[in-house]
Protein backbone atom coordinates (compact mmCIF):
# COMPACT_ATOMS: atom_id res chain seq x y z
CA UNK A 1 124.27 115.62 109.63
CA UNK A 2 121.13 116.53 107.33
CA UNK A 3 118.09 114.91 107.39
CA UNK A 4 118.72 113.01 104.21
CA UNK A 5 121.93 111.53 105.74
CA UNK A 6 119.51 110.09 108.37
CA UNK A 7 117.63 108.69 105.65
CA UNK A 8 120.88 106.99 104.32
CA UNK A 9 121.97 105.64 107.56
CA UNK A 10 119.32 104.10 108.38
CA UNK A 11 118.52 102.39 105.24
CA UNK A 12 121.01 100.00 105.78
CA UNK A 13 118.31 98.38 108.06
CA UNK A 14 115.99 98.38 105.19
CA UNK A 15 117.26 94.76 103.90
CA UNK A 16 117.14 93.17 107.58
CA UNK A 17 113.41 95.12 108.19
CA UNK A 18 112.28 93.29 104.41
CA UNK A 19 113.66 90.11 105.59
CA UNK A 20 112.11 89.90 108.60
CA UNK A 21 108.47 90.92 107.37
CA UNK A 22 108.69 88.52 104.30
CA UNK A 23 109.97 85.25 106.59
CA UNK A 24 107.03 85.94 109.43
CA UNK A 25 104.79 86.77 106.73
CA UNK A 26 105.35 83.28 105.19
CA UNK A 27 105.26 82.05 108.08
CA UNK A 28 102.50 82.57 108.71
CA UNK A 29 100.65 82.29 105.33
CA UNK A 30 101.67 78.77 105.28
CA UNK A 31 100.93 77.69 108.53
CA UNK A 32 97.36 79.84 108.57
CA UNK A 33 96.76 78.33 104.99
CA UNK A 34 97.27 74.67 106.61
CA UNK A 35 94.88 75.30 109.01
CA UNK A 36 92.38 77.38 107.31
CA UNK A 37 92.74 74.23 104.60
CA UNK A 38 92.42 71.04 107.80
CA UNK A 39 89.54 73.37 108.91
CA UNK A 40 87.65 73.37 105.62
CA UNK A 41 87.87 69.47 105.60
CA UNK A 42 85.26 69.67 108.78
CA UNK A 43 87.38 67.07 110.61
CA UNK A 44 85.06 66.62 113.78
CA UNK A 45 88.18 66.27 115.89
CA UNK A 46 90.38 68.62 114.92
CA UNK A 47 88.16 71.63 114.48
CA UNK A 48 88.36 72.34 118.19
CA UNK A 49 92.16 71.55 118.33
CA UNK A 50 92.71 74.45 115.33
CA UNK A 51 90.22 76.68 117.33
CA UNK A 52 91.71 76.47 120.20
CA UNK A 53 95.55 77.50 118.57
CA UNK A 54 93.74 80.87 116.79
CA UNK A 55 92.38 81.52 120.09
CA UNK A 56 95.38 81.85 121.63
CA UNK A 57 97.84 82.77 119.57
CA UNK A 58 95.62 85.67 118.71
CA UNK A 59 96.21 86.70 122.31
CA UNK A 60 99.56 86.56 123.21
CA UNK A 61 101.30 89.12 123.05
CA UNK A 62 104.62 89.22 120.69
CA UNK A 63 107.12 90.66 122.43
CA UNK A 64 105.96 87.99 125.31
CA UNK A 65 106.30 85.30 122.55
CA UNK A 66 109.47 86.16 121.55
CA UNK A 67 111.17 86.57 124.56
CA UNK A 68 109.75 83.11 125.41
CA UNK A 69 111.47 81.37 122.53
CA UNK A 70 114.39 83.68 122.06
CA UNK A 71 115.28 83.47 125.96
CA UNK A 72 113.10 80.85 127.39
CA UNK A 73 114.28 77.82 125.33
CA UNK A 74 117.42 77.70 126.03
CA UNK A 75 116.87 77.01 129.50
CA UNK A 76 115.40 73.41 127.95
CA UNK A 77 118.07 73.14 125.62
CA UNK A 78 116.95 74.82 122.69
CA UNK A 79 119.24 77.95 121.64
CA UNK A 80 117.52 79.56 118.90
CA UNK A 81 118.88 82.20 116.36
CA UNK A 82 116.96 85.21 116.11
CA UNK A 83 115.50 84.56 112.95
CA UNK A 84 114.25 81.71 113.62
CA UNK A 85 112.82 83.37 117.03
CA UNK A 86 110.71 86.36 114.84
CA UNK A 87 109.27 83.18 112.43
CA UNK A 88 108.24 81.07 115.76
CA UNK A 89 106.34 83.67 117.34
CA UNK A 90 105.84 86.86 115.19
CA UNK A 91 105.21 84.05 112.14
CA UNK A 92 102.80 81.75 114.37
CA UNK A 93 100.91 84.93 115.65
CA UNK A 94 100.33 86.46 112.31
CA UNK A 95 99.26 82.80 111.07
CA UNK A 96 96.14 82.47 113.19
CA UNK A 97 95.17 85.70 112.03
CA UNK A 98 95.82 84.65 108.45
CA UNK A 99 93.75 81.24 109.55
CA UNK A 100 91.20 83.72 110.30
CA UNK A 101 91.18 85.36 106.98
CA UNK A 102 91.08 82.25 104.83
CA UNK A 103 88.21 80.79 107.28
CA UNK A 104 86.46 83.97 105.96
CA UNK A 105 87.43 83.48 102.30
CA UNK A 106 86.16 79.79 102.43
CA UNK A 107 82.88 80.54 103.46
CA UNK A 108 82.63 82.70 100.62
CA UNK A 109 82.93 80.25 98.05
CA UNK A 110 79.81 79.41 96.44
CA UNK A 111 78.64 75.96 97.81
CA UNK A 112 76.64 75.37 94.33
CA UNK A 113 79.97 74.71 92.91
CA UNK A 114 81.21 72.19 95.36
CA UNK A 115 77.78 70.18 95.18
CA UNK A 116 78.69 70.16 91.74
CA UNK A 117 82.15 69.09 91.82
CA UNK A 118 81.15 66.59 93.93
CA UNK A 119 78.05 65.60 91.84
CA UNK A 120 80.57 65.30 88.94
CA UNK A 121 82.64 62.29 91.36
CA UNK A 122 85.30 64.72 92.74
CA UNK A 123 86.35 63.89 96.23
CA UNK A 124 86.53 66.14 98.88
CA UNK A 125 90.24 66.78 99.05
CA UNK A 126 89.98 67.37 94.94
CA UNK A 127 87.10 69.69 95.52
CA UNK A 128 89.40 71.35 97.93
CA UNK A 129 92.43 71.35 95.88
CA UNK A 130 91.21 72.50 92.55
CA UNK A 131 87.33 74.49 93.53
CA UNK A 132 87.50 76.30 96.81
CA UNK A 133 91.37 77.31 97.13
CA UNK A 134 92.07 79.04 93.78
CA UNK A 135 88.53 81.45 94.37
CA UNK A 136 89.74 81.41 98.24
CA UNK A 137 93.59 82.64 97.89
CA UNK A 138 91.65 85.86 95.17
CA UNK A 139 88.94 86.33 97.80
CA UNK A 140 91.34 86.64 100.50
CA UNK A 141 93.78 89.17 98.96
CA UNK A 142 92.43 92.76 101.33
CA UNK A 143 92.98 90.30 104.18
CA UNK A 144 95.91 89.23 103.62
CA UNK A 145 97.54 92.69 102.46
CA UNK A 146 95.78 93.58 106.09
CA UNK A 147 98.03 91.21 107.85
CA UNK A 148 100.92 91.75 106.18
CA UNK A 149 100.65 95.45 107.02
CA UNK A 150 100.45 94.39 110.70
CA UNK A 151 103.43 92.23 110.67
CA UNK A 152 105.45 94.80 109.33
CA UNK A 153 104.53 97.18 112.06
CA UNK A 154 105.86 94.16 114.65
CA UNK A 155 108.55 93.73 112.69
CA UNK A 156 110.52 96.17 114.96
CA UNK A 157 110.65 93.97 117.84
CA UNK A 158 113.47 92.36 116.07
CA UNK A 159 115.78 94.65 117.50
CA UNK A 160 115.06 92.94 120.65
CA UNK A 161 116.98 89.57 119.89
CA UNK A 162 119.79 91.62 118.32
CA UNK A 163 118.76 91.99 114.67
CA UNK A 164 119.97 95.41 113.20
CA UNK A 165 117.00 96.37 111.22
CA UNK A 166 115.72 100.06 111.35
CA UNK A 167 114.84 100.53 114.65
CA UNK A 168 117.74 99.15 115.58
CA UNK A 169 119.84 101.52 113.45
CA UNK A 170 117.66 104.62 115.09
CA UNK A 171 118.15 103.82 118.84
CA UNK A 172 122.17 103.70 117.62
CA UNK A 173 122.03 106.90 115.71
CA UNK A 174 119.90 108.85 118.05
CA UNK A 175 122.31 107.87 121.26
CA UNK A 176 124.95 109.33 119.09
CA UNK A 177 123.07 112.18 117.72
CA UNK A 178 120.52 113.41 120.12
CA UNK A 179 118.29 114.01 117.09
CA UNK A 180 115.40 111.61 118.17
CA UNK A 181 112.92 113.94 116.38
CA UNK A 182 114.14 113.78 113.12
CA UNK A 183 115.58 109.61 113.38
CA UNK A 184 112.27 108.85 114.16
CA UNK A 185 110.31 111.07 111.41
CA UNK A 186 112.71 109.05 109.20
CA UNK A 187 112.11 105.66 110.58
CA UNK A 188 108.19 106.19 110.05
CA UNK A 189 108.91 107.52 106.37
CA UNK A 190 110.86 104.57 105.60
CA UNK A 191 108.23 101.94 107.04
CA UNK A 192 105.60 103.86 105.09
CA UNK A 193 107.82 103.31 101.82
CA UNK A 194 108.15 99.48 102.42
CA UNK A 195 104.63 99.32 103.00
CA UNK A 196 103.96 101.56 100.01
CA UNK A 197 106.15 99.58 97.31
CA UNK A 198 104.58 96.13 99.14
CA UNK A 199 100.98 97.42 98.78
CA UNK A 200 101.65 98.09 94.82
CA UNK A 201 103.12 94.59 94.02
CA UNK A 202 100.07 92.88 96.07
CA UNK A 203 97.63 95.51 93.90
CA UNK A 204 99.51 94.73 90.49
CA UNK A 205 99.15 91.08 91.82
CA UNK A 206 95.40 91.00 92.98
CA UNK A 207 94.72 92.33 89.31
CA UNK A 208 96.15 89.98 87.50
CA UNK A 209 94.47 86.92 89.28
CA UNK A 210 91.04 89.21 89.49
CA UNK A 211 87.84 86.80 89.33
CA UNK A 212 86.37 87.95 86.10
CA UNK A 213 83.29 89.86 85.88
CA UNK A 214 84.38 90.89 89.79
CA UNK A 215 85.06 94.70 90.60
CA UNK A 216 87.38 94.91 93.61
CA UNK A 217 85.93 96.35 96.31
């Protein structure tokens, strides 16, 4: 078996490995962009309640996570499929982070503009809606590309709960082969592809909804 027939073999994880990053990425964007979005609204109450969730997600660990949901829930009742078990704890992790980013993107909205809007009879939620979110989402592009960067390196934990995505497909090939040298050099070339391609759309992407008269940094 050449090297190249590694390659092959263990591309056929390549569609389960993209599926996995893009639903925990979503996952998270959504959720994190909820939050970053209830935080913005300064709601007294619930500031320390959304807090308190980035906190902790943001230290638990994933694997710990996902065996928690994956095997943990069904002693309650709950029998989860494995997809759904990446999204509820690889998703949820990677959204406080992404809460994090957008917090950061907020704050760097001008706050001339929303005195403005507001001046003009906006109210808050519009401000929200139409000022601070479409500069926020361009602002928070490197952070985002950041996180989804991370989630695809978790993405291998997948494995774990029986989803046969790359790493999945190496462990198999190298108990057959005894080649762990070479499966692995071609499991790292392969992430480093997915990342590559994903990096160029979100590059192509960030320049077509570029700020005007902004130079990325």
């Amino acid at each position: 078996m050449t090297f190249l027939d590694i390659l092959a073999q263990l591309a056929q994880g390549i569609s389960y490995t993209v599926v996995v990053t893009l639903v925990c990425s979503l996952t998270g964007l959504v959720v994190g962009l909820f939050l970053a979005s209830l935080r913005r609204l300064n709601i007294s109450w619930l500031i320390p309640l959304i807090d308190c969730y980035t906190y902790v997600f943001r230290g638990i660990p994933v694997l710990v996570l996902l065996f928690m949901v994956y095997f943990g829930l069904p002693d309650l009742g709950f029998k989860v499929p494995p997809l759904m078990a990446m999204a509820l704890s690889l998703g949820l992790v990677a959204s406080a982070y992404f809460a994090e980013v957008f917090r950061g993107a907020f704050n760097s909205v001008d706050s001339v503009e929303m005195i403005a809007a507001q001046a003009m009879g906006m109210i808050r939620i519009q401000v929200l809606w139409f000022i601070e979110l479409p500069q926020m989402l361009r602002f928070s592009i490197p952070g985002m590309v950041n996180e989804f960067a991370s989630v695809l390196k978790y993405s291998p934990f997948a494995y774990t709960v029986g989803i046969p995505e790359i790493t999945k497909q190496a462990m198999t090939l190298t108990s057959t082969t005894l080649r762990g040298i070479e499966v692995y050099l071609a499991v790292g070339i392969l992430y480093f592809l997915i990342y590559r391609i994903c990096l160029l759309g979100v590059q192509l992407l960030s320049k077509r909804f570029q700020i005007p008269g902004m130079t990325p940094a």
